[in-house]
PDB file of N, CA and C in Angstrom:
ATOM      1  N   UNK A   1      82.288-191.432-206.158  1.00  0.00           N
ATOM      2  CA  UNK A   1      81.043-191.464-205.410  1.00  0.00           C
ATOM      3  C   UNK A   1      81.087-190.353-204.365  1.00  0.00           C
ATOM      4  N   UNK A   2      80.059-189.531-204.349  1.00  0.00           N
ATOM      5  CA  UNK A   2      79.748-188.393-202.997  1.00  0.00           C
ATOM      6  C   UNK A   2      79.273-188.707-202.100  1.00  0.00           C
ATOM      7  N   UNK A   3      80.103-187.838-200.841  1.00  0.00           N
ATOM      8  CA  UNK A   3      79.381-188.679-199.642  1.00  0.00           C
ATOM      9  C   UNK A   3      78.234-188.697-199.586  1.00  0.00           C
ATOM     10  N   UNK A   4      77.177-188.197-200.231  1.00  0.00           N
ATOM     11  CA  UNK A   4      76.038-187.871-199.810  1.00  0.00           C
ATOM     12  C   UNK A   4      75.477-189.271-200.873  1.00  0.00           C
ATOM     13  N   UNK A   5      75.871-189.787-202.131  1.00  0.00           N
ATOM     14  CA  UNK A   5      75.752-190.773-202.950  1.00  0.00           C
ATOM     15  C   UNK A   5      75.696-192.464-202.243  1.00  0.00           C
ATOM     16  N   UNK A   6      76.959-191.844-201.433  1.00  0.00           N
ATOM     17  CA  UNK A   6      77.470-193.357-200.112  1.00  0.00           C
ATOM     18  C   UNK A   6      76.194-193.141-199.059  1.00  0.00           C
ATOM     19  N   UNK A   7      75.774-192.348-198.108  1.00  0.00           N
ATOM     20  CA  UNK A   7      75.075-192.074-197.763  1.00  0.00           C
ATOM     21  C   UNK A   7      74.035-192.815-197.620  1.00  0.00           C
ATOM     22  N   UNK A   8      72.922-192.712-199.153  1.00  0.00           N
ATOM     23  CA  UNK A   8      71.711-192.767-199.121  1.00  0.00           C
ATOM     24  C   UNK A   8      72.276-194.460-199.903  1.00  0.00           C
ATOM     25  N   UNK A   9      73.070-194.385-200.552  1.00  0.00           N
ATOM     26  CA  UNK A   9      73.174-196.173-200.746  1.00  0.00           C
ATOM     27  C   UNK A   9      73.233-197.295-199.857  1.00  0.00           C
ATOM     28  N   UNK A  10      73.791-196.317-198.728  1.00  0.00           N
ATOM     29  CA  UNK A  10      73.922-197.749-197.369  1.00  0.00           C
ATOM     30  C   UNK A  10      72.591-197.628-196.376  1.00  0.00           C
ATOM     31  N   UNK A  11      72.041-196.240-196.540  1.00  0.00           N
ATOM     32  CA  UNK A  11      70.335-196.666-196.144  1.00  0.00           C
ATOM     33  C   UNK A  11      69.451-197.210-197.036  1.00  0.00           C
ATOM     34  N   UNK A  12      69.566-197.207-198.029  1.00  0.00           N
ATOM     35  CA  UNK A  12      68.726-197.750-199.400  1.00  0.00           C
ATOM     36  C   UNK A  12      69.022-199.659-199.085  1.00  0.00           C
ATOM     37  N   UNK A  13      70.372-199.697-198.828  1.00  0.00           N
ATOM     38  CA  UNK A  13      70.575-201.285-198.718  1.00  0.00           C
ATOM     39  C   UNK A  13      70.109-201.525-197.197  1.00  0.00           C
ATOM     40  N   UNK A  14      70.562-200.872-196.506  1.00  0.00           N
ATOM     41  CA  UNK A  14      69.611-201.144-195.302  1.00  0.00           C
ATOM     42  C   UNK A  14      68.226-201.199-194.712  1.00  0.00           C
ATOM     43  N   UNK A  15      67.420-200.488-195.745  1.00  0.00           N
ATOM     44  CA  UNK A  15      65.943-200.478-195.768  1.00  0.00           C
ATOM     45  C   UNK A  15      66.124-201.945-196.374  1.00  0.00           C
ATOM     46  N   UNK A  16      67.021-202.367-197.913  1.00  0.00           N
ATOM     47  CA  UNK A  16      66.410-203.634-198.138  1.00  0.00           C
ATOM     48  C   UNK A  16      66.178-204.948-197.365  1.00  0.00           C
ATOM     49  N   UNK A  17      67.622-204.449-196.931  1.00  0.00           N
ATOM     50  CA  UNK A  17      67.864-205.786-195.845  1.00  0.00           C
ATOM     51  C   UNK A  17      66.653-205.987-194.481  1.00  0.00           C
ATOM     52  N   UNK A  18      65.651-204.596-194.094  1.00  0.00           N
ATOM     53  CA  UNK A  18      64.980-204.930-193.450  1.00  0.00           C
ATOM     54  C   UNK A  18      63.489-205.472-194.206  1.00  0.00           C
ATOM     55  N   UNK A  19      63.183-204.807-195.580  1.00  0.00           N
ATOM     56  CA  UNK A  19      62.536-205.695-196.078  1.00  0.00           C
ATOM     57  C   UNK A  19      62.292-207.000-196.197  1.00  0.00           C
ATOM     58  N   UNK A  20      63.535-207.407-196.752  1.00  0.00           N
ATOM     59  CA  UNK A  20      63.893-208.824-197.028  1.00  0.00           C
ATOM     60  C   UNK A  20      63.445-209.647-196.085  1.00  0.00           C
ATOM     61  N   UNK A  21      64.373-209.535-194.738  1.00  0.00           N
ATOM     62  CA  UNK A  21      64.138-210.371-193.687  1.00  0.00           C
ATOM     63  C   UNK A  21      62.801-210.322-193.348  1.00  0.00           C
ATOM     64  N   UNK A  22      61.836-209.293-193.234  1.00  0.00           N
ATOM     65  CA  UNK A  22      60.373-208.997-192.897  1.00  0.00           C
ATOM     66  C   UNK A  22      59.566-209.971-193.774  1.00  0.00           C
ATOM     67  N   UNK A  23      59.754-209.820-195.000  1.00  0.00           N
ATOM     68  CA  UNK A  23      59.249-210.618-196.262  1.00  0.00           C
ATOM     69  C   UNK A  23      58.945-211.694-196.007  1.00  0.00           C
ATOM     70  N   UNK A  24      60.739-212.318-195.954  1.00  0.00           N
ATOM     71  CA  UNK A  24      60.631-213.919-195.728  1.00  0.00           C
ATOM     72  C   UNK A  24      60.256-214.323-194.438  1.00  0.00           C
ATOM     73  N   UNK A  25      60.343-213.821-193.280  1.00  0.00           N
ATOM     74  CA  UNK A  25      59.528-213.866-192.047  1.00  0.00           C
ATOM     75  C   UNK A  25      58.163-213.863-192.444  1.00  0.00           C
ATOM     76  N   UNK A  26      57.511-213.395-192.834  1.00  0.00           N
ATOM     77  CA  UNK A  26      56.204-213.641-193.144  1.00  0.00           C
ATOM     78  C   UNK A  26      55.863-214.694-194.096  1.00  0.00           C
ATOM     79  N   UNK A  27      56.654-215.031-195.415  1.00  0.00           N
ATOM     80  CA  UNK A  27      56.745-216.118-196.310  1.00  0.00           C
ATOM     81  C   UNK A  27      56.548-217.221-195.574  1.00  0.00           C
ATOM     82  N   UNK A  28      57.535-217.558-194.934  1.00  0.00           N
ATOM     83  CA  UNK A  28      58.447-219.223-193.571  1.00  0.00           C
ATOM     84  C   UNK A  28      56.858-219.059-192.966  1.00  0.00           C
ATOM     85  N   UNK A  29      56.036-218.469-192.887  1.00  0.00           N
ATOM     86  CA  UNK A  29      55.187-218.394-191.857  1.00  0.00           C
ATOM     87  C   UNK A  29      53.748-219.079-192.394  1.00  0.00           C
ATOM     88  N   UNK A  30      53.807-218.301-193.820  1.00  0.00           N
ATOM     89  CA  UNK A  30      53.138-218.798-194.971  1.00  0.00           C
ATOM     90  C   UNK A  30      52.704-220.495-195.141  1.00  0.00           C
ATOM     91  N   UNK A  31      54.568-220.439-195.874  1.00  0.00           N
ATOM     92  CA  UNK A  31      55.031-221.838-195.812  1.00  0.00           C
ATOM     93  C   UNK A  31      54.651-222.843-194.834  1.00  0.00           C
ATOM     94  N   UNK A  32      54.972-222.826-194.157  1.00  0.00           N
ATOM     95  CA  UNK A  32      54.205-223.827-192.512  1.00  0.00           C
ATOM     96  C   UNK A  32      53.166-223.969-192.783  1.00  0.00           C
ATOM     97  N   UNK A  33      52.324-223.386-192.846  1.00  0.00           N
ATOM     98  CA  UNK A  33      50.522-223.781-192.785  1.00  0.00           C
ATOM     99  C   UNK A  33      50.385-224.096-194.330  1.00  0.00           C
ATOM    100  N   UNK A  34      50.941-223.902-195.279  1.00  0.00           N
ATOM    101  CA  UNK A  34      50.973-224.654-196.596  1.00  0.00           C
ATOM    102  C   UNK A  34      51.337-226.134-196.284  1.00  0.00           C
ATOM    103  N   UNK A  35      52.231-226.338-195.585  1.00  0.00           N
ATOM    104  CA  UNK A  35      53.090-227.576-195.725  1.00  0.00           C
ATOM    105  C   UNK A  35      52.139-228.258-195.446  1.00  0.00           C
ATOM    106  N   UNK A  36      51.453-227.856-193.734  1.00  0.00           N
ATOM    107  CA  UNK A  36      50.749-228.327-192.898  1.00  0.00           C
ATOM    108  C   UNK A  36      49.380-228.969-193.685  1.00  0.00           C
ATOM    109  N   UNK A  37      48.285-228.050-194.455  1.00  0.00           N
ATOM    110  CA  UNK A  37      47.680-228.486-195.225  1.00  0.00           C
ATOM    111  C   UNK A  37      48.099-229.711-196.199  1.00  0.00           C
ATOM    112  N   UNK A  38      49.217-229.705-196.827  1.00  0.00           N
ATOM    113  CA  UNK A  38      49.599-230.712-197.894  1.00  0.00           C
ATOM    114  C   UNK A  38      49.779-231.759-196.879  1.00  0.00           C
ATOM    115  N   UNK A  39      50.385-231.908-196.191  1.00  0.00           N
ATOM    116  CA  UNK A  39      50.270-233.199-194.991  1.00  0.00           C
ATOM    117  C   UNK A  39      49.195-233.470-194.127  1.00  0.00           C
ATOM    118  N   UNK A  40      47.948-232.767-194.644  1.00  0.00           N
ATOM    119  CA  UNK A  40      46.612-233.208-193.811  1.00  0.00           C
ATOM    120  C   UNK A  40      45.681-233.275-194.421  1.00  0.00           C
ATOM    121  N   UNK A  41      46.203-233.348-196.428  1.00  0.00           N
ATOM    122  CA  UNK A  41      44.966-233.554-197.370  1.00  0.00           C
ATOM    123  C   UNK A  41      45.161-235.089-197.693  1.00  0.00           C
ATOM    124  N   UNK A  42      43.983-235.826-197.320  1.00  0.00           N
ATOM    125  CA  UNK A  42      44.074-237.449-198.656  1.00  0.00           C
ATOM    126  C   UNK A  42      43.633-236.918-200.135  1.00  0.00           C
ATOM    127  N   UNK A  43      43.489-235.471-200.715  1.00  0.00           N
ATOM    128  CA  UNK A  43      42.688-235.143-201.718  1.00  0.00           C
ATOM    129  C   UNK A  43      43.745-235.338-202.685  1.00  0.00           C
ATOM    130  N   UNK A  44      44.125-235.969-203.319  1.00  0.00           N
ATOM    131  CA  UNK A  44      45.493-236.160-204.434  1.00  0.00           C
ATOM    132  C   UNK A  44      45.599-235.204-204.951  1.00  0.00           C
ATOM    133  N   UNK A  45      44.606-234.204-206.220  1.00  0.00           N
ATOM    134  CA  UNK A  45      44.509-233.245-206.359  1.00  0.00           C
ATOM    135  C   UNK A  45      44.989-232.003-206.144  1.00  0.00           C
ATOM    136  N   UNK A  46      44.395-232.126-204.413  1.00  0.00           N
ATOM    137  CA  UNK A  46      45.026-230.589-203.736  1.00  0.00           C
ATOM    138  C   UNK A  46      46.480-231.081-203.420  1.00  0.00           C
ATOM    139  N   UNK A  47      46.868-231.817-203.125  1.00  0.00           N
ATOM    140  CA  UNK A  47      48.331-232.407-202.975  1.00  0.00           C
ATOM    141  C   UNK A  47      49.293-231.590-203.904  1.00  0.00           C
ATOM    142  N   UNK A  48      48.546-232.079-205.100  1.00  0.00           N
ATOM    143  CA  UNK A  48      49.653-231.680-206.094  1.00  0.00           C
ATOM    144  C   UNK A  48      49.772-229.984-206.131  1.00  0.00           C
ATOM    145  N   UNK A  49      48.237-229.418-205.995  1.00  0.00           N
ATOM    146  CA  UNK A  49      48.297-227.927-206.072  1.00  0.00           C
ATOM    147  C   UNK A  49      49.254-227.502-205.465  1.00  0.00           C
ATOM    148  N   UNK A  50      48.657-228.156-204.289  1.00  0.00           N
ATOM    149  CA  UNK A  50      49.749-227.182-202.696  1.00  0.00           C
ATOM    150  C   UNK A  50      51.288-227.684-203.090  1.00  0.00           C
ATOM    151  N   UNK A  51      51.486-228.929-203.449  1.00  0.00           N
ATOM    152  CA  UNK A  51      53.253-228.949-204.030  1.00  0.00           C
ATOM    153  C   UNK A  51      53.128-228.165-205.116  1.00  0.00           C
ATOM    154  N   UNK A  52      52.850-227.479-205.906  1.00  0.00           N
ATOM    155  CA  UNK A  52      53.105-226.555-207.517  1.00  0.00           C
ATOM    156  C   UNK A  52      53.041-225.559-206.183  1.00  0.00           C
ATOM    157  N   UNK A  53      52.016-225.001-205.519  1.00  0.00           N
ATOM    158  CA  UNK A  53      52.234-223.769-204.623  1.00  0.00           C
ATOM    159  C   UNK A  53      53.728-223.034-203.443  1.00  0.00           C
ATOM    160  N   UNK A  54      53.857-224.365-202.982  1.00  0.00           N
ATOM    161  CA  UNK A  54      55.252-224.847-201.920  1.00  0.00           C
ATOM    162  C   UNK A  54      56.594-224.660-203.348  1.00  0.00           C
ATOM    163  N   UNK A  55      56.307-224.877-204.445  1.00  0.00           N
ATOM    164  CA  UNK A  55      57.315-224.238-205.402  1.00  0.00           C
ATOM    165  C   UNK A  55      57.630-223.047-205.749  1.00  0.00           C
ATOM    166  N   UNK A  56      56.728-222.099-205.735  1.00  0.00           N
ATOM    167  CA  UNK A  56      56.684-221.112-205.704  1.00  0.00           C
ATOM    168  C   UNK A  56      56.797-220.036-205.079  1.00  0.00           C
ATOM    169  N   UNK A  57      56.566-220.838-203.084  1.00  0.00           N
ATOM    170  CA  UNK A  57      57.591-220.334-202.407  1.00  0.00           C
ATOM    171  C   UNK A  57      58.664-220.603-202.082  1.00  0.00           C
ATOM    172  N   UNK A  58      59.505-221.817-202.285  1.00  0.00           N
ATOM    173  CA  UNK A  58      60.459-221.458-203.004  1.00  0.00           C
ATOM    174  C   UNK A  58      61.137-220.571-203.665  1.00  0.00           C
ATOM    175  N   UNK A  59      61.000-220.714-204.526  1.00  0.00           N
ATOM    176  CA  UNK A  59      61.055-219.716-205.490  1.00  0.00           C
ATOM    177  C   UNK A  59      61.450-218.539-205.420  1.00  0.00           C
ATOM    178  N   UNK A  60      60.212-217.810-204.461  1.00  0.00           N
ATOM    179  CA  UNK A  60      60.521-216.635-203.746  1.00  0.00           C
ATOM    180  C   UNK A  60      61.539-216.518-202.494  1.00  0.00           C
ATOM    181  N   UNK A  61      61.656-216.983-202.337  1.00  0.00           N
ATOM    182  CA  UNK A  61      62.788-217.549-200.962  1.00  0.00           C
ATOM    183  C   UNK A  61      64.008-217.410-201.973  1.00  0.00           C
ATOM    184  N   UNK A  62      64.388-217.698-202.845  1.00  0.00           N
ATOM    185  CA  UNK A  62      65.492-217.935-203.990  1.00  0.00           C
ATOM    186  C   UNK A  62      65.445-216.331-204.071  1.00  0.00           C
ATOM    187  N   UNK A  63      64.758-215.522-204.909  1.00  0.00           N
ATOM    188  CA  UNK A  63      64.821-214.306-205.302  1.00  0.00           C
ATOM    189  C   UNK A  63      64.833-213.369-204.207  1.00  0.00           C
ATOM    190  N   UNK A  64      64.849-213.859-202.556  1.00  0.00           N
ATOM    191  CA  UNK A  64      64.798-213.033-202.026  1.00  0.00           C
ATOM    192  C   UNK A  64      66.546-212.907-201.442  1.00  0.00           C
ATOM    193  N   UNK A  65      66.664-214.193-201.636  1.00  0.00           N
ATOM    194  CA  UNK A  65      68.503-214.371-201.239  1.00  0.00           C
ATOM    195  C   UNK A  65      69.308-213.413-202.149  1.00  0.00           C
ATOM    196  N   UNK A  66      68.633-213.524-203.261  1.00  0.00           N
ATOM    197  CA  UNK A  66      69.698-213.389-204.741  1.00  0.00           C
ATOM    198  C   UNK A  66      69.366-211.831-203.998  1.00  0.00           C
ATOM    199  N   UNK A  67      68.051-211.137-203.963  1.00  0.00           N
ATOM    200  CA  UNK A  67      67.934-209.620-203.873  1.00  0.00           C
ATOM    201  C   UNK A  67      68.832-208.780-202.482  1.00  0.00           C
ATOM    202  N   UNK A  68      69.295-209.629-202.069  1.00  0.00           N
ATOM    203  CA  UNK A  68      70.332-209.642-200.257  1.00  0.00           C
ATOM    204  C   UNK A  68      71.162-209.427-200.915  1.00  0.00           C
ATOM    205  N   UNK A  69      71.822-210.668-201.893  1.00  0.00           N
ATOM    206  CA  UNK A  69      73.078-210.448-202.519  1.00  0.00           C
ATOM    207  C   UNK A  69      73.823-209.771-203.165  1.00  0.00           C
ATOM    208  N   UNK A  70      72.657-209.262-204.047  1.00  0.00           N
ATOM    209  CA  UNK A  70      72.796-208.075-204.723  1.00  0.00           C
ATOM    210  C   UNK A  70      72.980-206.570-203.916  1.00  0.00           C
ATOM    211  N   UNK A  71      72.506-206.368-203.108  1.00  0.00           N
ATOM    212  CA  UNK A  71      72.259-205.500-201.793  1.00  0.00           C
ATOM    213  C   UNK A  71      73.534-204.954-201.525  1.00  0.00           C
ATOM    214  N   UNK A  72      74.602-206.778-201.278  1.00  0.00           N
ATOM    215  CA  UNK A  72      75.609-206.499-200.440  1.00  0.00           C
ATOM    216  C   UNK A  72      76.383-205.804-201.572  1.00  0.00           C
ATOM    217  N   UNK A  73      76.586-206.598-202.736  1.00  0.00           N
ATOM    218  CA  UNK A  73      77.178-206.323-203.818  1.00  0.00           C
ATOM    219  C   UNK A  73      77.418-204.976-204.125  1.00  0.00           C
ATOM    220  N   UNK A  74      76.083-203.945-204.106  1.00  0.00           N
ATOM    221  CA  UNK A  74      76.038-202.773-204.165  1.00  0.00           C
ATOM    222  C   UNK A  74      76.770-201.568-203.143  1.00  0.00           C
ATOM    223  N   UNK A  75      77.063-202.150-202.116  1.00  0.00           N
ATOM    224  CA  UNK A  75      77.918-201.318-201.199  1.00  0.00           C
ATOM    225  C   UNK A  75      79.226-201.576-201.385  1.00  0.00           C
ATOM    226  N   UNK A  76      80.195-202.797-202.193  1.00  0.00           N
ATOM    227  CA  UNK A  76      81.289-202.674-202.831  1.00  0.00           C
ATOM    228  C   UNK A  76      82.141-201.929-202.883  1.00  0.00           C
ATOM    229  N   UNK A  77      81.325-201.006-203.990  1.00  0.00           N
ATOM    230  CA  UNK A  77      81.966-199.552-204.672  1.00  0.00           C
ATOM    231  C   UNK A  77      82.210-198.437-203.117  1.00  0.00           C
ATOM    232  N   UNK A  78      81.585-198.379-202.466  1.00  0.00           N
ATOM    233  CA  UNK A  78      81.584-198.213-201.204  1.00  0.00           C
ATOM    234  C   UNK A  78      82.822-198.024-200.084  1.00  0.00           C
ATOM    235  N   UNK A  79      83.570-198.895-200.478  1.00  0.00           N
ATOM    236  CA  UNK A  79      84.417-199.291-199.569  1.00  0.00           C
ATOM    237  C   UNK A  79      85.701-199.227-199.856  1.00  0.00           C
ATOM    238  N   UNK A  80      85.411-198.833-201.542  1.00  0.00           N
ATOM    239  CA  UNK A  80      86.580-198.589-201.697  1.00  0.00           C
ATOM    240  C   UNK A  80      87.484-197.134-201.704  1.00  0.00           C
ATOM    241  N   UNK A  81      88.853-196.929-202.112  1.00  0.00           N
ATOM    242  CA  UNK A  81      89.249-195.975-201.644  1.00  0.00           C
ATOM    243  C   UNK A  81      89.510-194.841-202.617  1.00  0.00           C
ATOM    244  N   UNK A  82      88.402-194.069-202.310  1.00  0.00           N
ATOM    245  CA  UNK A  82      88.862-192.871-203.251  1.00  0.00           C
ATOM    246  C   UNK A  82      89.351-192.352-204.284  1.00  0.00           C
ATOM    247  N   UNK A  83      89.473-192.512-205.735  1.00  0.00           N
ATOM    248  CA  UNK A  83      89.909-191.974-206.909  1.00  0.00           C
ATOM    249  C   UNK A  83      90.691-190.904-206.292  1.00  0.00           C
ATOM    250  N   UNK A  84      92.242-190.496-206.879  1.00  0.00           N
ATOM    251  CA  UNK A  84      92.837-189.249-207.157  1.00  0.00           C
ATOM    252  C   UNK A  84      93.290-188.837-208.456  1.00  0.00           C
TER     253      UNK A  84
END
């Protein structure tokens, strides 16, 4: 790997990581006033929507961990020491 390869990989993961957190900060934010609605409908109906909806963020909350993980994963190669 070139330094210039290391470089732009640990800003590339660092842009993600500020994505990410931005994302799901706005998601969690989402979420709340979803919840909030499903606990202030008697409409059975919308109940169920907004739970199929509250799954789906989920969901995304899941793929946003896994996309962190992967993140870290990728700086690995990184750290290690040099081929001779």
């Amino acid at each position: 790997m070139t330094k210039e390869e290391k470089l732009h990989l640990e800003d590339f993961v660092a842009r993600v990581f500020t994505f990410a957190f931005e994302l799901g900060t706005q998601l969690d934010e989402l979420h709340k006033e979803l919840r909030k609605m499903r606990f202030e409908t008697k409409d059975k109906d919308l109940e169920a929507a907004l739970i199929n909806l509250e799954h789906a963020f989920f969901m995304n909350a899941q793929s946003i961990n896994i996309l962190k993980e992967q993140a870290r994963n990728a700086i690995i190669p990184t750290r290690k020491a040099p081929r001779k």
